[in-house]
Protein backbone atom coordinates (compact mmCIF):
# COMPACT_ATOMS: atom_id res chain seq x y z
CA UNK A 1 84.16 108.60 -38.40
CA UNK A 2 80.83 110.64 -38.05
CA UNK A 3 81.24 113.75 -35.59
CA UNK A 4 78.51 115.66 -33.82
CA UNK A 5 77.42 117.31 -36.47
CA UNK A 6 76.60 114.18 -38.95
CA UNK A 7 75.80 112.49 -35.16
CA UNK A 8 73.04 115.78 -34.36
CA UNK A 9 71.96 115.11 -38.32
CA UNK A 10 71.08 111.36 -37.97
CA UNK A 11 69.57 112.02 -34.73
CA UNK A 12 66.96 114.15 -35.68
CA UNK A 13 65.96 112.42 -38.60
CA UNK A 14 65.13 109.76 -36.67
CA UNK A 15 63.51 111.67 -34.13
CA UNK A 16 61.12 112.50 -37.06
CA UNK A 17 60.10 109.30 -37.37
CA UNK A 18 58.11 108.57 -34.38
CA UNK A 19 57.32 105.96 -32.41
CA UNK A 20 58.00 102.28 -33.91
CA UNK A 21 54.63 101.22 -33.59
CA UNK A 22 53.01 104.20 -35.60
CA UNK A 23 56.22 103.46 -38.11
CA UNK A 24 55.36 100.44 -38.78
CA UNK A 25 51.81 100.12 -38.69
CA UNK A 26 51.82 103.70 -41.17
CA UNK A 27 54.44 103.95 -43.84
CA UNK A 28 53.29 106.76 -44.65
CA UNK A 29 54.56 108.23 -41.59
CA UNK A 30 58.16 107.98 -43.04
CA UNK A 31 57.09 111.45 -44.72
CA UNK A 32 58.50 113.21 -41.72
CA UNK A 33 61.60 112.37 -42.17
CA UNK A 34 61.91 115.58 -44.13
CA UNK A 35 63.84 116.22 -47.40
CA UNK A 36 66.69 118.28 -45.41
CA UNK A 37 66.94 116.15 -43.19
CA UNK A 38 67.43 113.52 -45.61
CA UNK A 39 69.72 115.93 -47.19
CA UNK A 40 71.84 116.30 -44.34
CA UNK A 41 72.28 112.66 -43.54
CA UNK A 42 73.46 111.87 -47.03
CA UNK A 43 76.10 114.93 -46.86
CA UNK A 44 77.65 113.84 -44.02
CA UNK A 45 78.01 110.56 -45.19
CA UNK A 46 79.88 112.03 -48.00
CA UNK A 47 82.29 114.30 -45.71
CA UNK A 48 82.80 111.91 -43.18
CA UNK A 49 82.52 108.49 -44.90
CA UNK A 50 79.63 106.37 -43.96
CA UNK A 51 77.14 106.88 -41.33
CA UNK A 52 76.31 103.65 -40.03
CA UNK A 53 75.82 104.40 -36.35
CA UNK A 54 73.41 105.88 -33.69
CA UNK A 55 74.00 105.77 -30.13
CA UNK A 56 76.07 102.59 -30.33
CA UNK A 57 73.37 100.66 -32.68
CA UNK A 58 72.74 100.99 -36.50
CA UNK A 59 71.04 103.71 -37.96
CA UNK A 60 67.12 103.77 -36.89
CA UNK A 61 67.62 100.76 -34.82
CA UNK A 62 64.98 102.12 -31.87
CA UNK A 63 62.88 102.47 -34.54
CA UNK A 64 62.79 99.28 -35.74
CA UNK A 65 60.12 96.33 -34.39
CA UNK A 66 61.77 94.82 -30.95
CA UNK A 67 58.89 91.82 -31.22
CA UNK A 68 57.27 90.09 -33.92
CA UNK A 69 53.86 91.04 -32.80
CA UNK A 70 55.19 94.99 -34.14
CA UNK A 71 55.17 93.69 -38.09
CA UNK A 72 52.30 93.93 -39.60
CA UNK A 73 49.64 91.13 -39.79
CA UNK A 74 46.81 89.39 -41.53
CA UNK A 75 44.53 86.31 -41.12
CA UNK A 76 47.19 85.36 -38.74
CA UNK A 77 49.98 85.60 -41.17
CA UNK A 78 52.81 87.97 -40.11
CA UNK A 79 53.38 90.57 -43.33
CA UNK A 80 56.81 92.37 -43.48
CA UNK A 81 57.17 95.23 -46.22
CA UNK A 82 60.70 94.25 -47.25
CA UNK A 83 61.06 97.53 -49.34
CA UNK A 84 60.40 99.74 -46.34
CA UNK A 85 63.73 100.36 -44.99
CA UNK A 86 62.04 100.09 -41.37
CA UNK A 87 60.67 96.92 -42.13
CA UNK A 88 64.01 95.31 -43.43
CA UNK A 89 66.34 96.34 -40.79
CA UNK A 90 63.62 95.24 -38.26
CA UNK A 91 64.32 91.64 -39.89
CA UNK A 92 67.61 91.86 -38.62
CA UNK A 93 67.02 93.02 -35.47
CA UNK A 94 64.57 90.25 -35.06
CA UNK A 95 66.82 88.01 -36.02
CA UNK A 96 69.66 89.16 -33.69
CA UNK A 97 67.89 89.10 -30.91
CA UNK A 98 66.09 85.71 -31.45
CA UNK A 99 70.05 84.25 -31.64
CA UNK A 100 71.66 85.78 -29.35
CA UNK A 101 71.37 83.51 -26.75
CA UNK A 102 72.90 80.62 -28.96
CA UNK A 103 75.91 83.03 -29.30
CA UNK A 104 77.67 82.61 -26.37
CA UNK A 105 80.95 81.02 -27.92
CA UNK A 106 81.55 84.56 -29.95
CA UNK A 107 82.57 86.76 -26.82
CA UNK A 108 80.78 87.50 -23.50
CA UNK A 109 79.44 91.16 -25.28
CA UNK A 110 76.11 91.52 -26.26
CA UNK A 111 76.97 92.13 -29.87
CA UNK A 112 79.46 89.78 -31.03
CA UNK A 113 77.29 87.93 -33.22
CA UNK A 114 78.31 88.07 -36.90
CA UNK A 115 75.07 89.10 -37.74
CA UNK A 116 75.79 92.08 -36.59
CA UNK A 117 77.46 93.10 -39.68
CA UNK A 118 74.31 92.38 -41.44
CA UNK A 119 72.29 95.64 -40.76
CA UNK A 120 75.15 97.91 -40.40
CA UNK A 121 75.87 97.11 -44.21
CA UNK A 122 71.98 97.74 -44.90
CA UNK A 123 72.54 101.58 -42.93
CA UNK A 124 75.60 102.23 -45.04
CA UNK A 125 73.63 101.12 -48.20
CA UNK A 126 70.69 103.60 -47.08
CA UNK A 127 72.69 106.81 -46.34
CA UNK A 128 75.12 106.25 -49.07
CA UNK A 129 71.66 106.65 -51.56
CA UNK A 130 72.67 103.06 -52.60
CA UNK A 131 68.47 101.95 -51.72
CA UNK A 132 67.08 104.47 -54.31
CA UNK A 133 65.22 104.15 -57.41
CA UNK A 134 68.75 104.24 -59.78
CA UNK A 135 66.67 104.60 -62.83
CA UNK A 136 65.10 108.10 -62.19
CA UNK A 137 61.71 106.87 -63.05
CA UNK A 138 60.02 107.08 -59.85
CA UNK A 139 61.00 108.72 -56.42
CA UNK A 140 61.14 105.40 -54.66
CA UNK A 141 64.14 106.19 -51.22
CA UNK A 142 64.88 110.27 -53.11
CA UNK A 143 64.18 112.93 -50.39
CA UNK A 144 61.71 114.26 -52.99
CA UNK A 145 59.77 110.81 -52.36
CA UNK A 146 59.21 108.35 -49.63
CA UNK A 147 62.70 108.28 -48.26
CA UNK A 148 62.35 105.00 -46.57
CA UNK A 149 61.19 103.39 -49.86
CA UNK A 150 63.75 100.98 -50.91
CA UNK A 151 63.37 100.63 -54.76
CA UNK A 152 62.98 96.69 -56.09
CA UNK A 153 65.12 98.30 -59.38
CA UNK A 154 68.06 99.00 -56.65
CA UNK A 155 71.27 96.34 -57.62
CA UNK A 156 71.73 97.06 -53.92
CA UNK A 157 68.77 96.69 -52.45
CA UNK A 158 68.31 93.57 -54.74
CA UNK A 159 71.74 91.69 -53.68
CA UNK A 160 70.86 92.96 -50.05
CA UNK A 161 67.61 90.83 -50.59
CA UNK A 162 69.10 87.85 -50.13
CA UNK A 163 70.77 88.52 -46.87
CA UNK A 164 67.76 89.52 -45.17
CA UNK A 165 64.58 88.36 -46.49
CA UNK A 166 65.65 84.72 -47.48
CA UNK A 167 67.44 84.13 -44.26
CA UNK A 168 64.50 85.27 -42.16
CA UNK A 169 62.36 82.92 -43.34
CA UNK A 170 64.81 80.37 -42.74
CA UNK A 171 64.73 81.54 -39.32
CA UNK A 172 60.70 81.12 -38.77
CA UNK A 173 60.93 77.80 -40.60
CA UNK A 174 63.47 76.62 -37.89
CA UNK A 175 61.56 77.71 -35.00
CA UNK A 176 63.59 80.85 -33.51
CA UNK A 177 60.68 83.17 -33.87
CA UNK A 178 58.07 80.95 -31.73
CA UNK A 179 56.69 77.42 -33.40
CA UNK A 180 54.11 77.86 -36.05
CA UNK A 181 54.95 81.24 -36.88
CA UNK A 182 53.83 82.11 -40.54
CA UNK A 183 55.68 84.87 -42.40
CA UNK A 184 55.05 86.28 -46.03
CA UNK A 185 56.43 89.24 -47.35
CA UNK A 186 54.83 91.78 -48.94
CA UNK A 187 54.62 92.23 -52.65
CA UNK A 188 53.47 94.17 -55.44
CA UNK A 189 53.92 94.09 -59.28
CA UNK A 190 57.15 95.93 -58.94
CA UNK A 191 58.51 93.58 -57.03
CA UNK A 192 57.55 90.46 -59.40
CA UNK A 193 60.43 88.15 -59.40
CA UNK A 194 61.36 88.45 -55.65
CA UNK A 195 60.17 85.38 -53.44
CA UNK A 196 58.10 86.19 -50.24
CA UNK A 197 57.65 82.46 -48.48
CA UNK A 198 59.76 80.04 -47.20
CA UNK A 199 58.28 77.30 -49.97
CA UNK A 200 58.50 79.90 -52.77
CA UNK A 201 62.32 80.90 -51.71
CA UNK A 202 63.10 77.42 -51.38
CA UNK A 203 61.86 76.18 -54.62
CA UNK A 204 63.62 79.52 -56.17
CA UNK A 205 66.82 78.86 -54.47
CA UNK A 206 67.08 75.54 -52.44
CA UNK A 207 70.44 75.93 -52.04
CA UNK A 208 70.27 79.63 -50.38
CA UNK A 209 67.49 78.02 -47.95
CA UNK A 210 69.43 74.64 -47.27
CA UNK A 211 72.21 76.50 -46.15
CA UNK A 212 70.42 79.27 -44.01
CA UNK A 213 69.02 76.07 -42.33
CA UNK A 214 72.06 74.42 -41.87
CA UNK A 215 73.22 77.86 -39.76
CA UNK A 216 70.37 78.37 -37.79
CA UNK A 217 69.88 74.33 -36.91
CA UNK A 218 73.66 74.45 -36.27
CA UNK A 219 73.24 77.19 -33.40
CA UNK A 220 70.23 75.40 -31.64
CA UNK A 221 73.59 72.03 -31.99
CA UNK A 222 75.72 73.89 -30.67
CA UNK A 223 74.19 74.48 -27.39
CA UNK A 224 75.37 70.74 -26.45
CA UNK A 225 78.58 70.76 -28.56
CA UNK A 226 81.39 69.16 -26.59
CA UNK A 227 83.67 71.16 -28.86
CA UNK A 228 86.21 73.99 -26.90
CA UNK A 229 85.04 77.42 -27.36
CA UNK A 230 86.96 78.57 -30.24
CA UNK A 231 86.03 75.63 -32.00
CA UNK A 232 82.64 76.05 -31.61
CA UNK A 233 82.99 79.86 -32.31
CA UNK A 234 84.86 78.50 -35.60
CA UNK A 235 81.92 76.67 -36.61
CA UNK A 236 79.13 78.79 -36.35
CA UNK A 237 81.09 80.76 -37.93
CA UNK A 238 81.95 78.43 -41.23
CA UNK A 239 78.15 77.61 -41.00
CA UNK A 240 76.96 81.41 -41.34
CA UNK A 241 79.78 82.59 -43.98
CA UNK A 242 78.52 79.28 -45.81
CA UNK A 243 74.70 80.35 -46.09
CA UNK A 244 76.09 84.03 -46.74
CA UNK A 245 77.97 83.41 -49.68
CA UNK A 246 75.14 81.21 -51.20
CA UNK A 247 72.96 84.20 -50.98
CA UNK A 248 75.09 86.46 -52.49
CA UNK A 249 76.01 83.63 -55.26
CA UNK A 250 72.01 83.49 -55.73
CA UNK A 251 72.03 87.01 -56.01
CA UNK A 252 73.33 86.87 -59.44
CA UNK A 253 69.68 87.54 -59.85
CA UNK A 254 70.29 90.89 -59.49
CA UNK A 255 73.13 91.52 -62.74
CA UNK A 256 70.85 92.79 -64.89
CA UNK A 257 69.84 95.91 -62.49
CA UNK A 258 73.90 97.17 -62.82
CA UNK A 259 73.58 99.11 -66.05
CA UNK A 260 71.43 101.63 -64.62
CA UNK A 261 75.08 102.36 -62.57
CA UNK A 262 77.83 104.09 -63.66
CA UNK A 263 81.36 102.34 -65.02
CA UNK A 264 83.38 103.52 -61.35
CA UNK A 265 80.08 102.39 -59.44
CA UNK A 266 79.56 98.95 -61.24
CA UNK A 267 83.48 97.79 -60.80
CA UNK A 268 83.30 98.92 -57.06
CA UNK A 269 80.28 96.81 -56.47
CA UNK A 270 81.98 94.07 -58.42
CA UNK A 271 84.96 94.36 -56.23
CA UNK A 272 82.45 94.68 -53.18
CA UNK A 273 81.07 91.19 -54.10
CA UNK A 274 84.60 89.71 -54.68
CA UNK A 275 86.00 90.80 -50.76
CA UNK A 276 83.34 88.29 -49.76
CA UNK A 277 85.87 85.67 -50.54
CA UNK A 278 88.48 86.97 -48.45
CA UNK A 279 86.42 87.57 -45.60
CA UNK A 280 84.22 84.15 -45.71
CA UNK A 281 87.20 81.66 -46.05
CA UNK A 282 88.29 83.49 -42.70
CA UNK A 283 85.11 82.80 -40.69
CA UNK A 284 85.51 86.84 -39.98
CA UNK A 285 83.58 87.40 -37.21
CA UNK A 286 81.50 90.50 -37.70
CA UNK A 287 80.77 91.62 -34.64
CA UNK A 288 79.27 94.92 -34.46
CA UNK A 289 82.64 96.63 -33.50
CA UNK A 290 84.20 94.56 -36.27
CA UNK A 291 81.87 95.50 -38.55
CA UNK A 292 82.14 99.68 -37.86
CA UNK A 293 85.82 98.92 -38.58
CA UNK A 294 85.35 97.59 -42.25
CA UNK A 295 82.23 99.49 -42.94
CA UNK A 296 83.17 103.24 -42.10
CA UNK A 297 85.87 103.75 -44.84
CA UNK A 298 83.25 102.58 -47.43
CA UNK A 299 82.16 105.23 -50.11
CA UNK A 300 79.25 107.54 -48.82
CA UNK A 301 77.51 108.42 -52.00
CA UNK A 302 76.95 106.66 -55.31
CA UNK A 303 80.10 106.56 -57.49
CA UNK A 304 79.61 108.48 -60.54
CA UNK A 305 81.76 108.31 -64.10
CA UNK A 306 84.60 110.89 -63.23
CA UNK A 307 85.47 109.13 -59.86
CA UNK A 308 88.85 107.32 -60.10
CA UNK A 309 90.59 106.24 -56.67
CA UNK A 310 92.49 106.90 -54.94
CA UNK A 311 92.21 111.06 -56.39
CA UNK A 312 88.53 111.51 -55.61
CA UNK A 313 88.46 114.94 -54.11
CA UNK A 314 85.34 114.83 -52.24
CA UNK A 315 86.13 111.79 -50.85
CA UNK A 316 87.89 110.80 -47.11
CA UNK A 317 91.41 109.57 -47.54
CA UNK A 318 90.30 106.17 -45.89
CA UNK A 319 87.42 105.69 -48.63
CA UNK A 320 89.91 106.73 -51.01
CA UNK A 321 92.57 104.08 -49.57
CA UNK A 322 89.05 101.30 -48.78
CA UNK A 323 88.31 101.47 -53.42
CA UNK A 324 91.92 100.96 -54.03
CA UNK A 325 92.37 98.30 -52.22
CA UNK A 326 88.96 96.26 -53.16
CA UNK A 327 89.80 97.11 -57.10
CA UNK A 328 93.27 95.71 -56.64
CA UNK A 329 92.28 92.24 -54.90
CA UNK A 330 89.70 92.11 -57.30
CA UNK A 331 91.87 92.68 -60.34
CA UNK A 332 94.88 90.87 -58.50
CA UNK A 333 92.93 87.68 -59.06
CA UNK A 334 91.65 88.20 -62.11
CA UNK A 335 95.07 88.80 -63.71
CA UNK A 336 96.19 85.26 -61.40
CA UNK A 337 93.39 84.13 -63.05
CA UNK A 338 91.54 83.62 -60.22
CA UNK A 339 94.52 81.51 -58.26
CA UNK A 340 94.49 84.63 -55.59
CA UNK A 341 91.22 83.63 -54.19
CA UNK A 342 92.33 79.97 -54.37
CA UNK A 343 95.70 80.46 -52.41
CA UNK A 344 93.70 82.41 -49.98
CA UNK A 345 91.53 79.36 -49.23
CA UNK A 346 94.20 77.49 -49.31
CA UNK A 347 95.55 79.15 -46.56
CA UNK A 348 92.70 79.15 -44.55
CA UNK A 349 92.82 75.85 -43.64
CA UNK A 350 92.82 75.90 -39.67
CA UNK A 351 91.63 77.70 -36.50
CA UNK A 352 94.84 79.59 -36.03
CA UNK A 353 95.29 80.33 -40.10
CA UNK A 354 91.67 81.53 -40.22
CA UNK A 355 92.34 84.23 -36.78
CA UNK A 356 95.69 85.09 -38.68
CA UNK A 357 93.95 85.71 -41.94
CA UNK A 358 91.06 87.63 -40.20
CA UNK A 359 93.88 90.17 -38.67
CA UNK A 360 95.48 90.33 -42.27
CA UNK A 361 92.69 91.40 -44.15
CA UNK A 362 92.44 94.46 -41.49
CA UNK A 363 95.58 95.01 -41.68
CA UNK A 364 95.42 95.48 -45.72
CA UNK A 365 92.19 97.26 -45.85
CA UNK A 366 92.17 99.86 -43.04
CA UNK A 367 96.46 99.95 -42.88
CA UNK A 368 97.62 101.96 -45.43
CA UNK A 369 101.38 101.28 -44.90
CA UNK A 370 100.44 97.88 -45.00
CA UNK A 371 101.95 96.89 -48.51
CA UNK A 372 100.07 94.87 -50.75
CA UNK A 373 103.48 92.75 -51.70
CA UNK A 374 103.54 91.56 -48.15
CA UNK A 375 100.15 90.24 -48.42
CA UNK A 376 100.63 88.04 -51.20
CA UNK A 377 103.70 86.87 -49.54
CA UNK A 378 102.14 86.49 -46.37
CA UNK A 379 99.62 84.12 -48.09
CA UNK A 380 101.64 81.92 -50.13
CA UNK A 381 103.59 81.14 -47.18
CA UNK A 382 100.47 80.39 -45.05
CA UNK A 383 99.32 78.45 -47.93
CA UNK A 384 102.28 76.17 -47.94
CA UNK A 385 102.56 75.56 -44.49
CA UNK A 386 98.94 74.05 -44.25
């Protein structure tokens, strides 16, 4: 976990940033946040695994736009930069905060929404250097550049894409950011090939959109659901996982941008993908807390070719443990040819299996006594009592 001094670090890098409205309005202002500072952040992240939180909230959170009227916009048209790191996360925070009152089945806290996990992901991607130009050819998110630049040639960033712009736009479409709201990203000819409306996303991937709309129309339903709590939590839950896992399916997109990775880097991100099956078939909730639990142990830098888990020297025990254990489930199924995955879902066929299943997978990831033999017995005999 981070301690004061990658805590003081993150601090003053935002402080460097200035106020949200002079962020936003001016990326240029992202300058400040100075190359040591930069620097600093991204160390700490790789001596204390990731560094997704300040004060309680992800990384530049106060930073971000609290209203939609903070975004930038034209002839009427509201105009996000979605490769300005500020710009993104504000997405999310939009997003959370326009839903949050539709989220009452998920807890009585103020951040047990499963979107929480959402931006916490996109910190750990930024301080890890996983949001930089991989290629070398420009200085797009280096601390030699514009650190808040998130390059369109990033696998990351691309994949990440997805699960912010495209779901967004589902949520203006559906109402949650005020009725008639009109929203279109922000392009330029490096990002050609990334869509930036509601219409062009939906003709690109209709199945991405569909399902986004299925989440967001099934919150504004659930307000009158006669269903018990858990039930309802259950199915907001199922809806959400469902539009998440279309976007990362659609995100296939992206493949091409993983040679520019190395071999270590490139299986981890493969293996990244492939927990998303574990963790969707359980309707995981990912609160915020939730969320810090899974995300912390993640790698804080780039993997490069010499890294081999669990002996990376550098590394925290935990993110050590965290690669291990996402390159065995991945290869697990692959060598089951694929029937892992499929006795998994199998097993997640209730309320109570999906809870049970959600406490497993912590158990296996952050548990290192906890032996992978039990979980495969664990889960065939789930699977054969459903």
């Amino acid at each position: 976990m981070c301690d004061n001094i990658c805590e003081t670090s993150t601090k003053a890098c935002i402080a460097a940033v200035g106020p949200v409205s002079s962020a936003l309005d001016h990326p240029s202002a992202m300058q400040r946040l100075t190359a040591s500072c930069l620097l600093l952040v991204l160390a700490a992240s790789a001596a204390y695994s990731a560094v997704i939180l300040d004060n309680g909230a992800p990384i530049m959170w106060s930073q971000t736009a609290a209203q939609m009227s903070d975004l930038p916009v034209q002839e009427g048209i509201v105009t996000p930069n979605p490769w300005n790191f500020l710009h993104r996360m504000s997405l999310y925070r939009l997003m959370i905060a326009s839903t949050d009152s539709f989220m009452g089945s998920m807890g009585a806290g103020a951040t047990e929404s499963p979107l929480w996990g959402l931006p916490l992901q996109f910190g750990w991607m930024q301080t890890s250097g996983r949001l930089a130009d991989p290629t070398g050819a420009t200085t797009c998110g280096l601390a030699s550049g514009d650190t808040m630049c998130i390059s369109p040639q990033s696998w990351w960033g691309c994949v990440n894409h997805f699960v912010s712009v495209l779901p967004f736009l589902s949520a203006a479409q559906q109402g949650f950011f005020g009725q008639g709201v009109q929203v279109q990203m922000q392009g330029s000819d490096a990002t050609v090939g990334y869509c930036t409306t509601y219409a062009e996303c939906a003709t690109s991937y209709p199945d991405v959109m569909t399902q986004w709309d299925a989440f967001f129309q099934g919150l504004k339903a659930s307000t009158a659901s006669p269903l018990p709590e858990n039930e309802k939590k259950d199915s907001i839950l199922g809806l959400y996982w469902a539009a998440h896992m279309a976007s990362l399916n659609a995100a296939s997109a992206c493949s091409a941008k993983q040679t520019f990775y190395s071999a270590p880097e490139v299986n981890f991100a493969s293996s990244w993908l492939s927990s998303a099956d574990y963790v969707s078939a359980a309707n995981f909730q990912s609160s915020l807390e939730k969320s810090v639990t899974f995300l912390t142990p993640l790698p804080g830098r780039i993997l490069q070719e010499t890294d081999q888990a669990p002996n990376i020297a550098d590394m925290t025990q935990e993110e050590n443990h965290t690669l291990s254990i996402f390159s065995w489930m991945k290869n697990m199924n692959t060598v089951l040819g694929g029937s892992l995955v499929r006795m998994w879902r199998s097993a997640m066929c209730s309320v109570t299996t999906r809870e049970k299943g959600s406490e497993m997978l912590e158990q296996l990831l952050l548990n290192p006594t906890f032996a992978t033999s039990s979980f495969l017995s664990i889960i065939t005999g789930m699977a054969t009592s459903c």
